[in-house]
Protein backbone atom coordinates (compact mmCIF):
# COMPACT_ATOMS: atom_id res chain seq x y z
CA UNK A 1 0.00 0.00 0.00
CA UNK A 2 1.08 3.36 -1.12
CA UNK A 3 1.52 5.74 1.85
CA UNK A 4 2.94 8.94 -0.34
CA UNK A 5 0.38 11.21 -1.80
CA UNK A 6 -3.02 9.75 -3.73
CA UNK A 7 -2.29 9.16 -7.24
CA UNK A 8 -6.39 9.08 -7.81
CA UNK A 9 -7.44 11.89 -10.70
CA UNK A 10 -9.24 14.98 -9.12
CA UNK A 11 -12.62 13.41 -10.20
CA UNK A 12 -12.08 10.44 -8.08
CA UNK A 13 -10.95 12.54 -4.86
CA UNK A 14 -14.54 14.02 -5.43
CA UNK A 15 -16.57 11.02 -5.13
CA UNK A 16 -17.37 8.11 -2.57
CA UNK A 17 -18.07 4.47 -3.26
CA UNK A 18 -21.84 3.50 -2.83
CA UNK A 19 -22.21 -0.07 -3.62
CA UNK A 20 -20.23 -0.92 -6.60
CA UNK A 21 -20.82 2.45 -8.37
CA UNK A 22 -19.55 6.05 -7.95
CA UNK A 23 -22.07 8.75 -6.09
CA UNK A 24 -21.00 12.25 -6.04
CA UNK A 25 -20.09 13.60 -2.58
CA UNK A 26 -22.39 17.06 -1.74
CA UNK A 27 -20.84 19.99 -1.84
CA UNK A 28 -20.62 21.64 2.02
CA UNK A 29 -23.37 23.87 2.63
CA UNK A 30 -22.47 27.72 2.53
CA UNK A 31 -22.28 29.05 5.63
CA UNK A 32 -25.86 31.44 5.94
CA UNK A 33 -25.63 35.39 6.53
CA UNK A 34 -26.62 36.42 9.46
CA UNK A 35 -29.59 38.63 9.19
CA UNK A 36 -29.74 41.49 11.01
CA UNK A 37 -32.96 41.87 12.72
CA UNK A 38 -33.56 45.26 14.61
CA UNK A 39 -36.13 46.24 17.25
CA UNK A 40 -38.35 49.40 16.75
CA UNK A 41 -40.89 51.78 18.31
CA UNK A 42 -42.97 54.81 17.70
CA UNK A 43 -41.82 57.38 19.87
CA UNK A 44 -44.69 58.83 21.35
CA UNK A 45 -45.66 54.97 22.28
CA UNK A 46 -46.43 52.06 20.39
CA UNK A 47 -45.61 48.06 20.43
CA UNK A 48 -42.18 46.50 19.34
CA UNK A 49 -41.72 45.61 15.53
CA UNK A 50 -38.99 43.95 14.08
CA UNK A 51 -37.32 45.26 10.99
CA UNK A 52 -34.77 43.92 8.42
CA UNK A 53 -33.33 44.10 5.24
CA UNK A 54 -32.74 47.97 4.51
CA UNK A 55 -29.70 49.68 3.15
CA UNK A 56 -30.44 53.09 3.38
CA UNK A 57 -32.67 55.86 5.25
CA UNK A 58 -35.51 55.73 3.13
CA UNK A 59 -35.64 51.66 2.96
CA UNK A 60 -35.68 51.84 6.70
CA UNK A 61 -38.27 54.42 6.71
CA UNK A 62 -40.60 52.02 4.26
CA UNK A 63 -39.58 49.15 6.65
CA UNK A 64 -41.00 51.29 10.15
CA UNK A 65 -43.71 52.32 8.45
CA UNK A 66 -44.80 48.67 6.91
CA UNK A 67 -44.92 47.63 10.56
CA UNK A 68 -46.78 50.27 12.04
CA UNK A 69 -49.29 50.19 9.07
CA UNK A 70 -48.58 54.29 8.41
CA UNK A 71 -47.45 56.27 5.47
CA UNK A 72 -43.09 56.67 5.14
CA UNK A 73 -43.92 60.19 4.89
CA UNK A 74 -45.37 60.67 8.24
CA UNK A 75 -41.65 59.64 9.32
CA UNK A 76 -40.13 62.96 10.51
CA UNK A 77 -36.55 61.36 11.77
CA UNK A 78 -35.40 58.58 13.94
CA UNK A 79 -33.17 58.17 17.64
CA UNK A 80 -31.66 55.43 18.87
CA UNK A 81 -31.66 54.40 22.16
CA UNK A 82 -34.19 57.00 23.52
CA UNK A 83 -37.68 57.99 22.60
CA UNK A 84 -37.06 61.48 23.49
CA UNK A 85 -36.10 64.38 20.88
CA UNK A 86 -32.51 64.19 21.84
CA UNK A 87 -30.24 65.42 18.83
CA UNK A 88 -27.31 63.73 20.32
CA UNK A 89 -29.32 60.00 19.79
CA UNK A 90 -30.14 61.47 16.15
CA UNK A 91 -29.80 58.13 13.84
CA UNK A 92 -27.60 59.54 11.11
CA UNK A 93 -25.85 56.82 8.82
CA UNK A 94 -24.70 54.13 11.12
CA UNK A 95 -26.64 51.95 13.70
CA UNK A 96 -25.40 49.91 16.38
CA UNK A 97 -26.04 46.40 15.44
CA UNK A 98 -27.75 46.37 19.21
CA UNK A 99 -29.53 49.76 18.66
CA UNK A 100 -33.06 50.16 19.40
CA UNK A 101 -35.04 52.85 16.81
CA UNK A 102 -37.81 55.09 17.46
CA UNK A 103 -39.20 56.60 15.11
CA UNK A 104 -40.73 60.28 15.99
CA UNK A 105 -43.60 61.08 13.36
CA UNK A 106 -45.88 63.98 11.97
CA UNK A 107 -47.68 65.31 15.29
CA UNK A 108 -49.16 68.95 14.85
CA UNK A 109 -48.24 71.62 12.24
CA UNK A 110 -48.06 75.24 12.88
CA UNK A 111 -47.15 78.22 11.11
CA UNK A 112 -45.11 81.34 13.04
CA UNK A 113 -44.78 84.65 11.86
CA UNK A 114 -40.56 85.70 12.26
CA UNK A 115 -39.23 89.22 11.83
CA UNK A 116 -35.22 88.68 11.39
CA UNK A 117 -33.64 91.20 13.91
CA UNK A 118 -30.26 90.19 13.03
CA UNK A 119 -28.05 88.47 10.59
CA UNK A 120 -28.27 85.10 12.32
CA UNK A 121 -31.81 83.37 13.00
CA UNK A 122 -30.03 81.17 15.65
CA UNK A 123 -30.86 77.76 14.13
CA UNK A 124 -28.94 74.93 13.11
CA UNK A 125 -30.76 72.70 10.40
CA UNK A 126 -30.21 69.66 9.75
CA UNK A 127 -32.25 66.77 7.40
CA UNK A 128 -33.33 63.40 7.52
CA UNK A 129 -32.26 62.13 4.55
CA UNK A 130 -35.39 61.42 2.93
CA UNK A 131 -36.23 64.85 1.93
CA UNK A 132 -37.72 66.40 5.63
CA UNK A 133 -35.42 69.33 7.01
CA UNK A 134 -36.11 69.37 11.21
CA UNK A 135 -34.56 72.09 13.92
CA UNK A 136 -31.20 70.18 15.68
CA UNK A 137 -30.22 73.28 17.74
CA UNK A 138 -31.50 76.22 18.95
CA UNK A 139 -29.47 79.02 20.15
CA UNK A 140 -29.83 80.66 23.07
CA UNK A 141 -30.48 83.83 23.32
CA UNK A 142 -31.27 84.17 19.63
CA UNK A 143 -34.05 85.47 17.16
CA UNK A 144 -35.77 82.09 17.24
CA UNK A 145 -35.43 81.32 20.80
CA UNK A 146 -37.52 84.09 21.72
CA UNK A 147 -40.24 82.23 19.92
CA UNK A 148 -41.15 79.52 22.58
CA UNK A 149 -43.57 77.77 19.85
CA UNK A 150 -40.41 77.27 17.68
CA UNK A 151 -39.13 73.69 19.24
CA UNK A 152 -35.80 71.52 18.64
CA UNK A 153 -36.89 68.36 16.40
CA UNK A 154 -39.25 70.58 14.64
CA UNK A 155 -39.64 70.01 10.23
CA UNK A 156 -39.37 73.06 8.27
CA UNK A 157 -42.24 72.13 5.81
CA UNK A 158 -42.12 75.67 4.11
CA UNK A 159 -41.06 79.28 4.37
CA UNK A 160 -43.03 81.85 3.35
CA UNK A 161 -45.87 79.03 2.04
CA UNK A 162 -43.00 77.99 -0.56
CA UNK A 163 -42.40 74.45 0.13
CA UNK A 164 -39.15 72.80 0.77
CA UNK A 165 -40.27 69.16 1.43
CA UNK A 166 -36.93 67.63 -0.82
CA UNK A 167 -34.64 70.16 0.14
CA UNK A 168 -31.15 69.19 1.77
CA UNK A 169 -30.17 71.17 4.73
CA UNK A 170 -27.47 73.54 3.53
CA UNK A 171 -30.19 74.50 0.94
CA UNK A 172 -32.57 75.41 3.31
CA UNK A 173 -30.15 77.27 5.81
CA UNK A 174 -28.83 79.10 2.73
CA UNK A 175 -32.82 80.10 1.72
CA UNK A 176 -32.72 81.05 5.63
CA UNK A 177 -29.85 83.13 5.59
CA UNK A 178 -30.46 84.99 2.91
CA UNK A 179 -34.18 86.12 4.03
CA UNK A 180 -33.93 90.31 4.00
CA UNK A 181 -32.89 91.52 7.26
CA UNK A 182 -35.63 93.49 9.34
CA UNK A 183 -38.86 91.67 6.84
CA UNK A 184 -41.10 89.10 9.00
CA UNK A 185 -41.55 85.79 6.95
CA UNK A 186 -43.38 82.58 7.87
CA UNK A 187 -42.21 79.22 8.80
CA UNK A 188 -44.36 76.49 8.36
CA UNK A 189 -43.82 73.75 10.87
CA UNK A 190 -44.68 70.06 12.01
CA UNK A 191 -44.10 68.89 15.05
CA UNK A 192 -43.16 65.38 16.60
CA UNK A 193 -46.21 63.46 17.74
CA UNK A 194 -46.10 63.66 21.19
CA UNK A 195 -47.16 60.86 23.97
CA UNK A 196 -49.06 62.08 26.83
CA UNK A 197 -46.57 62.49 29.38
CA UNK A 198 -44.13 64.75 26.92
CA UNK A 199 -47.04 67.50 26.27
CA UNK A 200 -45.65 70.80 27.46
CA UNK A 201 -41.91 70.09 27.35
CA UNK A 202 -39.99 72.09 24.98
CA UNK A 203 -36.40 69.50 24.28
CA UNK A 204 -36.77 67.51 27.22
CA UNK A 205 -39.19 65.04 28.74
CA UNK A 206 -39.66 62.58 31.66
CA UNK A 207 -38.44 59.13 31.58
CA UNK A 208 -40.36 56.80 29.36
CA UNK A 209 -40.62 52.91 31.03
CA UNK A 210 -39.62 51.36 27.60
CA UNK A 211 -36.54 53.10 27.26
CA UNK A 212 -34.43 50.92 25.57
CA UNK A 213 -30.94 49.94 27.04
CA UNK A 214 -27.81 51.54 25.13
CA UNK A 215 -25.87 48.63 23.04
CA UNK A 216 -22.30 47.81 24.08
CA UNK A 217 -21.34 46.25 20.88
CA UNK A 218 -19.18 47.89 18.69
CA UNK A 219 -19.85 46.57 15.21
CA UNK A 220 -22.50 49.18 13.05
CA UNK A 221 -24.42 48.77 10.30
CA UNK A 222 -23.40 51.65 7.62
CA UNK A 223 -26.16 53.07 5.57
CA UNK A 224 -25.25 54.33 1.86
CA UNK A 225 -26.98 56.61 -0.42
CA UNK A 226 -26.16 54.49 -2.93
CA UNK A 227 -25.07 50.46 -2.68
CA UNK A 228 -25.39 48.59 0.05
CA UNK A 229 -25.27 49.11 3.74
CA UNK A 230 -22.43 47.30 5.34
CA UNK A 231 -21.35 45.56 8.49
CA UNK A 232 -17.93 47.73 9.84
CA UNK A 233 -16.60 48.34 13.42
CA UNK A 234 -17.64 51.64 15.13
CA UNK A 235 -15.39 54.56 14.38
CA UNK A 236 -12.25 54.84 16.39
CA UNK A 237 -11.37 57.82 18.72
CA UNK A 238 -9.76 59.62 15.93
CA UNK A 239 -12.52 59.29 13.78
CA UNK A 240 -14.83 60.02 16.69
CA UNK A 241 -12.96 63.45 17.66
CA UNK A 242 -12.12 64.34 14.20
CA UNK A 243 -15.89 63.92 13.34
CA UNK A 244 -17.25 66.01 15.96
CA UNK A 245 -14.60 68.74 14.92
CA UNK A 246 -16.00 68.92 11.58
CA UNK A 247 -19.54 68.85 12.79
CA UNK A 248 -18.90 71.97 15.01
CA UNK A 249 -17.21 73.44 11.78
CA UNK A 250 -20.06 72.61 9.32
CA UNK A 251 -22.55 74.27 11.94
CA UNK A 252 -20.14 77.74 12.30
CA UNK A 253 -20.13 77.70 8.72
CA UNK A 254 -23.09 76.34 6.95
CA UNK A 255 -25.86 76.10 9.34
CA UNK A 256 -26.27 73.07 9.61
CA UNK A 257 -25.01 69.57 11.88
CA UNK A 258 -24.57 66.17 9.93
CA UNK A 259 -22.26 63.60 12.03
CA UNK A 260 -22.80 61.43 8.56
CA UNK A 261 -21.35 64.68 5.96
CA UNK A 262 -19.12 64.99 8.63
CA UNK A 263 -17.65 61.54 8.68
CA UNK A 264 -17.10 61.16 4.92
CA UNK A 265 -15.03 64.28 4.89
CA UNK A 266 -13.15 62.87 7.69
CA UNK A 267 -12.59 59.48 5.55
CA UNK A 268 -11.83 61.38 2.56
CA UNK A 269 -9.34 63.27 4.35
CA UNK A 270 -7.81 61.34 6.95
CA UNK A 271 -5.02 59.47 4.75
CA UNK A 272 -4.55 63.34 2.24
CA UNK A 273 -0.53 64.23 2.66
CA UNK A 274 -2.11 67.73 1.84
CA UNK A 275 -4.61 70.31 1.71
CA UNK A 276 -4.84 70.08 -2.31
CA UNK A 277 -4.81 66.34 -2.17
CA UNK A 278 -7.58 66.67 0.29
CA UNK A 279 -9.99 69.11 -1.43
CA UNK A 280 -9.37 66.79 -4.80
CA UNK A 281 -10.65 63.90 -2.83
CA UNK A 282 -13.61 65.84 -1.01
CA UNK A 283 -14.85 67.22 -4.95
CA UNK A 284 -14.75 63.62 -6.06
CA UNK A 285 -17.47 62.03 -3.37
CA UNK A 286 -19.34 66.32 -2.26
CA UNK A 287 -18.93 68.16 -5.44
CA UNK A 288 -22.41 69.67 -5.07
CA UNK A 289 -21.79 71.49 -1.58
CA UNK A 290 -19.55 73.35 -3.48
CA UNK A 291 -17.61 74.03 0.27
CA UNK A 292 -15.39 77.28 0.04
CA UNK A 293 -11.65 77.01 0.36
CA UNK A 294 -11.76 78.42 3.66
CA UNK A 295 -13.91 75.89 4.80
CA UNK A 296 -11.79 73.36 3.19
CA UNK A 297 -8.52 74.12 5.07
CA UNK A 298 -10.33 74.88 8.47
CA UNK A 299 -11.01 71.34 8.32
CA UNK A 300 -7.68 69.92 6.87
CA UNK A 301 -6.31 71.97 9.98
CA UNK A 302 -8.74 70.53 12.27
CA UNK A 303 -8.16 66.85 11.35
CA UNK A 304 -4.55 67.76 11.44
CA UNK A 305 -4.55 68.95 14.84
CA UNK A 306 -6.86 65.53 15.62
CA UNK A 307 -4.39 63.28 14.74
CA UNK A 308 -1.03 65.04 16.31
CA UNK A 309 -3.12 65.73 19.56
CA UNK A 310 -3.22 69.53 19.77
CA UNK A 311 -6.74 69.04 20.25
């Protein structure tokens, strides 16, 4: 008996003897995919759903909203981890792979009558992704916060009865900004739908009993305007600080917060060896924000300073 290698042909390997003849020996079974299976809620109360198989905002949107039996559209914009309208739970493009969503939807609209004082209204805008532009700060002392009816989480649905369901956020803080200084205007807004026990709060509101526990894991699910979401670890404390950075910059100069925007110029910047190298990279995936240079090399200085630790 031969005990060096087998001299049998590759179609023999293949196969077992079953009786006197030849049966082909099945193929392993692929291993499955997991599926990733998350848990949801209305915010202003409503049972658990499960949802699955969305890559994007508005695919997750059609997947709430297939549970709950209601319209996408009444989806104003999503937390995670809180029913409240906390801007700091905002989902943007990634989700915790333990993450529990509540959606907050269409509650009451109102229209208020604004007379722009100064230069600056005071808000900072920021979108949804499916087209619904909402109130993520409001600052203090400002134009707007002297209007108490004017509320963090709120939708811009129009300004001056001109609609801007569709718009993206820097449009509608540039439509904002550029309002005539000292002429009132109208803002047409919706509300979240409240639950009972959040009626008369302005941001905050008492502790809900299904508040759901904040995940430990690390892994995300990324969400993609275009292609396919993907599993990828949670961003690391550079990315986290260098993020935030650009956030606070796209707010000074824009108008607007997007921890999402904000990442992808972090990821198209964070391997640049410089500032022209950078803005090349940033045209190639934002083109259409059409940032100004200054812009541009605040934030190659910020995500500079990240990485060497000035800041």
């Amino acid at each position: 008996m031969q005990n060096g290698p087998s001299l049998m042909s590759p179609q023999v390997q293949g196969q077992h003897r079953s009786g006197d003849g030849l049966a082909p020996q099945a193929p392993p079974a692929p291993s499955p995919r997991p599926r990733l299976v998350f848990h949801t809620q209305l915010a202003h109360g409503s049972p658990t759903g499960r949802i699955e198989g969305f890559t994007n905002v508005k695919e997750l949107y059609a997947r709430i909203a297939e549970v709950f039996e209601i319209s996408p559209a009444e989806i104003l914009f999503c937390t995670l981890n809180s029913h409240k309208v906390d801007m700091q739970k905002l989902l943007g493009g990634q989700i915790g792979l333990e993450d529990f969503i509540f959606a907050h939807v269409r509650g009451q609209t109102k229209e208020v009558e604004v007379t722009k004082s100064e230069d600056a209204l005071g808000l900072t805008i920021t979108d949804n992704g499916a087209g619904y532009a909402f109130i993520k700060r409001i600052k203090e002392g400002s134009v707007i916060d002297r209007l108490k009816t004017v509320c963090v989480g709120d939708h811009i649905e129009a300004i001056n009865d001109h609609s801007i369901v569709g718009c993206r956020h820097y449009e509608v803080a540039k439509m904002l900004k550029e309002l005539p200084k000292g002429q009132p205007f109208t803002l047409r807004l919706v509300e979240p739908k409240k639950a009972f026990d959040m009626i008369g709060q302005r941001t905050k509101s008492a502790k809900f009993s299904c508040e759901a526990k904040v995940a430990s894991g690390r892994e995300t699910l990324r969400l993609r305007s275009k292609g396919s979401a993907t599993v990828q670890e949670a961003p690391n404390e550079f990315e986290e600080r260098a993020t935030k950075k650009v956030d606070d910059l796209l707010e000074s100069y824009m108008g607007i917060r997007d921890t999402e925007l904000a990442s992808t110029i972090v990821e198209a910047g964070k391997d640049k060896k410089n500032p022209g190298d950078f803005a090349e990279a940033l045209d190639s995936v934002l083109g259409d924000f059409a940032f100004p240079d200054v812009f541009l090399f605040d934030v190659w200085g910020a995500i500079g300073d990240v990485k060497t630790g000035r800041i």
